[in-house]
N, C-alpha and C. Protein backbone atom coordinates (compact mmCIF):
# COMPACT_ATOMS: atom_id res chain seq x y z
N UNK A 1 -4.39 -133.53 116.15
CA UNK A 1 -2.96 -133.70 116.34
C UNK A 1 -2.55 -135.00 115.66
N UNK A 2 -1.47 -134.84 114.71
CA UNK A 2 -1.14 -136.39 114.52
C UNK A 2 -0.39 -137.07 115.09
N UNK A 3 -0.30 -138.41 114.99
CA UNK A 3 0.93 -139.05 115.64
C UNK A 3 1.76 -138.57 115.89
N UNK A 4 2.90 -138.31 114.79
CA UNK A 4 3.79 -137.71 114.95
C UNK A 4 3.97 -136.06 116.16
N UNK A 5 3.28 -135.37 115.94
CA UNK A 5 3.17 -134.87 116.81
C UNK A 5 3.09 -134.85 118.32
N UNK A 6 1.99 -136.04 118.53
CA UNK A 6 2.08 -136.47 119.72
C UNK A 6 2.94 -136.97 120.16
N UNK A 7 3.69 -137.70 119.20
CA UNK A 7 4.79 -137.89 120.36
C UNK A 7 5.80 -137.01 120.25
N UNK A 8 6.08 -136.43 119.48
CA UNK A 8 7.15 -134.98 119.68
C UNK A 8 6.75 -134.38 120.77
N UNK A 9 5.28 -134.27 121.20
CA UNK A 9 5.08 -133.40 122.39
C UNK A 9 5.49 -134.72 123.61
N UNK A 10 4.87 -135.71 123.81
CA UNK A 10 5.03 -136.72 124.57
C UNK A 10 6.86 -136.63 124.91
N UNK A 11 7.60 -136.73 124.20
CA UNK A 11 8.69 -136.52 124.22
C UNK A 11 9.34 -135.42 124.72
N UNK A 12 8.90 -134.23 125.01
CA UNK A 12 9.56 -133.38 125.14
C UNK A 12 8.77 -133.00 126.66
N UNK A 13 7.30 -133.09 127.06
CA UNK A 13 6.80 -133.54 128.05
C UNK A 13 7.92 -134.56 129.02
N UNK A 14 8.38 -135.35 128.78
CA UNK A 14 8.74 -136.08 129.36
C UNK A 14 10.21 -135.65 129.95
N UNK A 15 11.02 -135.17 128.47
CA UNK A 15 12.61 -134.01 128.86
C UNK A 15 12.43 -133.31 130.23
N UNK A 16 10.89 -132.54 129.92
CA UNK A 16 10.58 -131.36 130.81
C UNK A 16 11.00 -132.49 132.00
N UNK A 17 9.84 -133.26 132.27
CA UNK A 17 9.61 -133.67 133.64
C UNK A 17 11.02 -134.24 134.24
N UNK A 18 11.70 -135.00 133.66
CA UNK A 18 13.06 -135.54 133.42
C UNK A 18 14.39 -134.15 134.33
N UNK A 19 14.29 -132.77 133.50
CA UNK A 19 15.29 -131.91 133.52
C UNK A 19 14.08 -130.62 133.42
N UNK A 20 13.84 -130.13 134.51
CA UNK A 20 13.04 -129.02 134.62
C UNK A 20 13.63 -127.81 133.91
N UNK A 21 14.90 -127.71 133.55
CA UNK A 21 15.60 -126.77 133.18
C UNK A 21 15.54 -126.41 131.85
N UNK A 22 15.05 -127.19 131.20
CA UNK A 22 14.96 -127.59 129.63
C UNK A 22 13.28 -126.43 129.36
N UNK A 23 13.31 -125.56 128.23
CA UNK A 23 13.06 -124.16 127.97
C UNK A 23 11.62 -125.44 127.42
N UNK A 24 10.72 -124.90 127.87
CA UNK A 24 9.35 -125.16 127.78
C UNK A 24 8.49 -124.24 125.97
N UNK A 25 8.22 -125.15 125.40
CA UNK A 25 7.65 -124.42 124.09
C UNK A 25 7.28 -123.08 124.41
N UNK A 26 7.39 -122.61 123.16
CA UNK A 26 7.16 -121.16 123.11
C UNK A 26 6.09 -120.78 122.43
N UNK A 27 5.39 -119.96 122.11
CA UNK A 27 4.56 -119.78 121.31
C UNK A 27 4.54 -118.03 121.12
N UNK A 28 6.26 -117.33 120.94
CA UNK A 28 6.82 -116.42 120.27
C UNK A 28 6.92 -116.53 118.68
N UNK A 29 7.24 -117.65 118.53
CA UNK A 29 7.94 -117.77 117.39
C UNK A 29 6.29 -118.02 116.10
N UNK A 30 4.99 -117.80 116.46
CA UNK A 30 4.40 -118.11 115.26
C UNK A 30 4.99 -116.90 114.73
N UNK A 31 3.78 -117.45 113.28
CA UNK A 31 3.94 -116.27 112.22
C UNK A 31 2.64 -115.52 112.82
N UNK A 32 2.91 -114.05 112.74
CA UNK A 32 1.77 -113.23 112.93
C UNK A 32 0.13 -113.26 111.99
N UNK A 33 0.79 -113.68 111.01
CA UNK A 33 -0.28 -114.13 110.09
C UNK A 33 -1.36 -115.37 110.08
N UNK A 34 -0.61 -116.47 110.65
CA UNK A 34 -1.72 -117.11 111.37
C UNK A 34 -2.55 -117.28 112.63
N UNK A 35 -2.11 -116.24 113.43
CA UNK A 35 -2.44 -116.18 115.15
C UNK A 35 -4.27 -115.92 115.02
N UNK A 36 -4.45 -116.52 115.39
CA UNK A 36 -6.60 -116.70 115.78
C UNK A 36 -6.71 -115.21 115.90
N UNK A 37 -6.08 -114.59 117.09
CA UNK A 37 -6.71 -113.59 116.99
C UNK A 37 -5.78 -112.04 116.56
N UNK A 38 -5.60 -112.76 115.85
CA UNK A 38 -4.66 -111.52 114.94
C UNK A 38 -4.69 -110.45 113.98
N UNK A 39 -6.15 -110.42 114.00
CA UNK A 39 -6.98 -109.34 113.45
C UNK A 39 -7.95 -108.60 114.78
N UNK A 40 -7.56 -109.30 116.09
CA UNK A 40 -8.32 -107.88 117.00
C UNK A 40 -7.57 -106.80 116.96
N UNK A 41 -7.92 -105.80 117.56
CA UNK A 41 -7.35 -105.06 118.22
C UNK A 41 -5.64 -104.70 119.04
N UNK A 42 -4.72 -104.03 118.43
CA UNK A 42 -2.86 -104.62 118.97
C UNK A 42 -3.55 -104.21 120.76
N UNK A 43 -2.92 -104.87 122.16
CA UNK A 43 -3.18 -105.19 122.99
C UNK A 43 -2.55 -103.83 123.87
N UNK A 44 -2.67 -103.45 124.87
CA UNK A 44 -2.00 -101.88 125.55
C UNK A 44 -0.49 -102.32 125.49
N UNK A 45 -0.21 -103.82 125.88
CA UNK A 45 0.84 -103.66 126.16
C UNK A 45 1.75 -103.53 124.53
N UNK A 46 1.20 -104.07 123.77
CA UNK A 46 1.70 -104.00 122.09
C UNK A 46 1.51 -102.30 121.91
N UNK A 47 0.74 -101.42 122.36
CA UNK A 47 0.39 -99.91 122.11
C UNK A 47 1.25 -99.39 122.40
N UNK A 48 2.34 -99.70 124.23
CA UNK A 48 3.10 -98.91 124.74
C UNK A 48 4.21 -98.80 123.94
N UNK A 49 4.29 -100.56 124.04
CA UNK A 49 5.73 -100.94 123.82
C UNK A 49 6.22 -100.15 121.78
N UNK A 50 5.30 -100.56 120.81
CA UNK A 50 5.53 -99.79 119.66
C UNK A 50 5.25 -98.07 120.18
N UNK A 51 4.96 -97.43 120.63
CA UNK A 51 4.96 -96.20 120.93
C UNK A 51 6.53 -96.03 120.94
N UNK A 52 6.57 -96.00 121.92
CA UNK A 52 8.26 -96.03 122.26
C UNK A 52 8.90 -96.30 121.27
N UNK A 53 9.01 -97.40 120.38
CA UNK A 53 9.55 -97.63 119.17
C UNK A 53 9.46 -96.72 118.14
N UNK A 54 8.72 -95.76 117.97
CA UNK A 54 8.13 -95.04 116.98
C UNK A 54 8.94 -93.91 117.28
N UNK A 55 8.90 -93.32 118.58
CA UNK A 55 9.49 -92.58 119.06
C UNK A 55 11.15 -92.55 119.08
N UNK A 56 11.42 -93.72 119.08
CA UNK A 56 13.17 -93.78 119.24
C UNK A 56 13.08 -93.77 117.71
N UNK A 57 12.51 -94.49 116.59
CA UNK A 57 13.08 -94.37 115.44
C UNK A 57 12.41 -93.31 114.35
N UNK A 58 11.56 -92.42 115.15
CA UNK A 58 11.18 -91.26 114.29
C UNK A 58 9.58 -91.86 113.13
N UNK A 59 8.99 -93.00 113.38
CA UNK A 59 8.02 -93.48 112.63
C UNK A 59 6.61 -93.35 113.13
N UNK A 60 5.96 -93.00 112.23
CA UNK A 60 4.49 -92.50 113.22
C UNK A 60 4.14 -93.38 113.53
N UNK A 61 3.29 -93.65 115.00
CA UNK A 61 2.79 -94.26 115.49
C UNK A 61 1.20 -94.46 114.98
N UNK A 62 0.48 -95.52 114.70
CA UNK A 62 -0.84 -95.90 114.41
C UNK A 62 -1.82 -96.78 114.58
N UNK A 63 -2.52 -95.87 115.95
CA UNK A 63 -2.91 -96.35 116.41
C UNK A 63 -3.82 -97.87 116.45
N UNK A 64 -4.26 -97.51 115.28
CA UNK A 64 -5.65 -98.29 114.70
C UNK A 64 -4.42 -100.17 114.07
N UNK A 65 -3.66 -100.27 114.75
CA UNK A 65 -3.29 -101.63 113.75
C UNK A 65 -3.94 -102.52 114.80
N UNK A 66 -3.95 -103.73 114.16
CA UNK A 66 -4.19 -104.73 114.65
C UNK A 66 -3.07 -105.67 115.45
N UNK A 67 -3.21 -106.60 115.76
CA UNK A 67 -2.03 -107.71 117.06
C UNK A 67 -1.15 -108.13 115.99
N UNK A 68 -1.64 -108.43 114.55
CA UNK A 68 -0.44 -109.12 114.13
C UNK A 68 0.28 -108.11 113.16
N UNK A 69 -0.58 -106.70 112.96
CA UNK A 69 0.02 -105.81 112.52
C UNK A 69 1.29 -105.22 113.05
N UNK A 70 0.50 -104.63 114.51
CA UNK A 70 1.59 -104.82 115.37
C UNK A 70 2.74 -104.92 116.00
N UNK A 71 2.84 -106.77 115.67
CA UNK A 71 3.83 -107.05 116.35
C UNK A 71 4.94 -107.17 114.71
N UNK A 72 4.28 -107.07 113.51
CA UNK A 72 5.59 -107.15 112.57
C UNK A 72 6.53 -105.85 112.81
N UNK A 73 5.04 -105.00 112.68
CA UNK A 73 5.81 -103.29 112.83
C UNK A 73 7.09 -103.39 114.39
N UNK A 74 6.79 -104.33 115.39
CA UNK A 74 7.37 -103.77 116.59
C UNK A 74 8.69 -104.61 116.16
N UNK A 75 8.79 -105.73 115.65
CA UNK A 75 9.69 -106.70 114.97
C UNK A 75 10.90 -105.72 113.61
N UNK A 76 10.28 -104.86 112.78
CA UNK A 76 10.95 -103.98 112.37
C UNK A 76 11.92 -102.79 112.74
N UNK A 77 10.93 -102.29 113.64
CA UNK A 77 11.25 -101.24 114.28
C UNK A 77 12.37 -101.57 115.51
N UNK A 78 12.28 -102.86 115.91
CA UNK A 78 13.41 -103.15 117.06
C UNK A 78 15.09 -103.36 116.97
N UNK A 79 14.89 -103.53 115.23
CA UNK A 79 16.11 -103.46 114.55
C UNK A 79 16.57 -102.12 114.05
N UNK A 80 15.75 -100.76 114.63
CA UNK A 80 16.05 -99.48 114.19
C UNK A 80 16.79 -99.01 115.13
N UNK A 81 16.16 -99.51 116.08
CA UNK A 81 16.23 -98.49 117.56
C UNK A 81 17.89 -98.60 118.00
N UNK A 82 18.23 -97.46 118.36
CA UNK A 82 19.78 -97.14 118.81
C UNK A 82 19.77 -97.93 119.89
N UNK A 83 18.50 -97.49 121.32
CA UNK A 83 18.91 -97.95 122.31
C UNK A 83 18.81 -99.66 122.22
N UNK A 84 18.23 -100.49 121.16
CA UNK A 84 18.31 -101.76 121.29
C UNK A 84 19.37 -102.28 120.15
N UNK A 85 20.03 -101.79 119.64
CA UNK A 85 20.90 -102.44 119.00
C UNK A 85 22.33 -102.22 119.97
N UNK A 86 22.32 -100.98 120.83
CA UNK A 86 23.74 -100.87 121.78
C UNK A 86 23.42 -102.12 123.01
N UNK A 87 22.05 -102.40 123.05
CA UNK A 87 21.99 -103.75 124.36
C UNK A 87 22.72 -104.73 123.98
């Protein structure tokens, strides 16, 4: 970690403790392409959830992708879907 970093985290550690209300890092936002384990296996809950997706937008479902395969395909496909663009 470098300096800089540390204290960006030190800093924002501190917001937290300060104002509990304040949205705690995320770790949504990597890129799928660098995630460690982003060449296992996509996870049941990544299986269901693109199923369904496949299904509302007519795209075959396949089985065999991987986590960061995945989650681009579920990232595409969420901008197809009727029922999530009327939410």
């Amino acid at each position: 970690m470098t300096k800089t970093t540390a204290k960006a985290d030190d800093a924002h550690s501190a917001e937290l403790s300060e104002n509990p209300k304040v949205d705690a890092p995320s770790n949504a936002e990597k890129d799928p392409d660098t995630w460690t384990t982003g060449d296992e296996p996509m996870t049941g809950a990544q299986a269901s959830y693109l199923q369904t997706l496949c299904e509302e937008t007519g795209t075959e479902f396949d089985p065999k992708l991987n986590k960061a395969e995945a989650s681009k395909q579920i990232d595409a496909l969420q901008g197809q879907s009727k029922r999530l663009k009327s939410a």
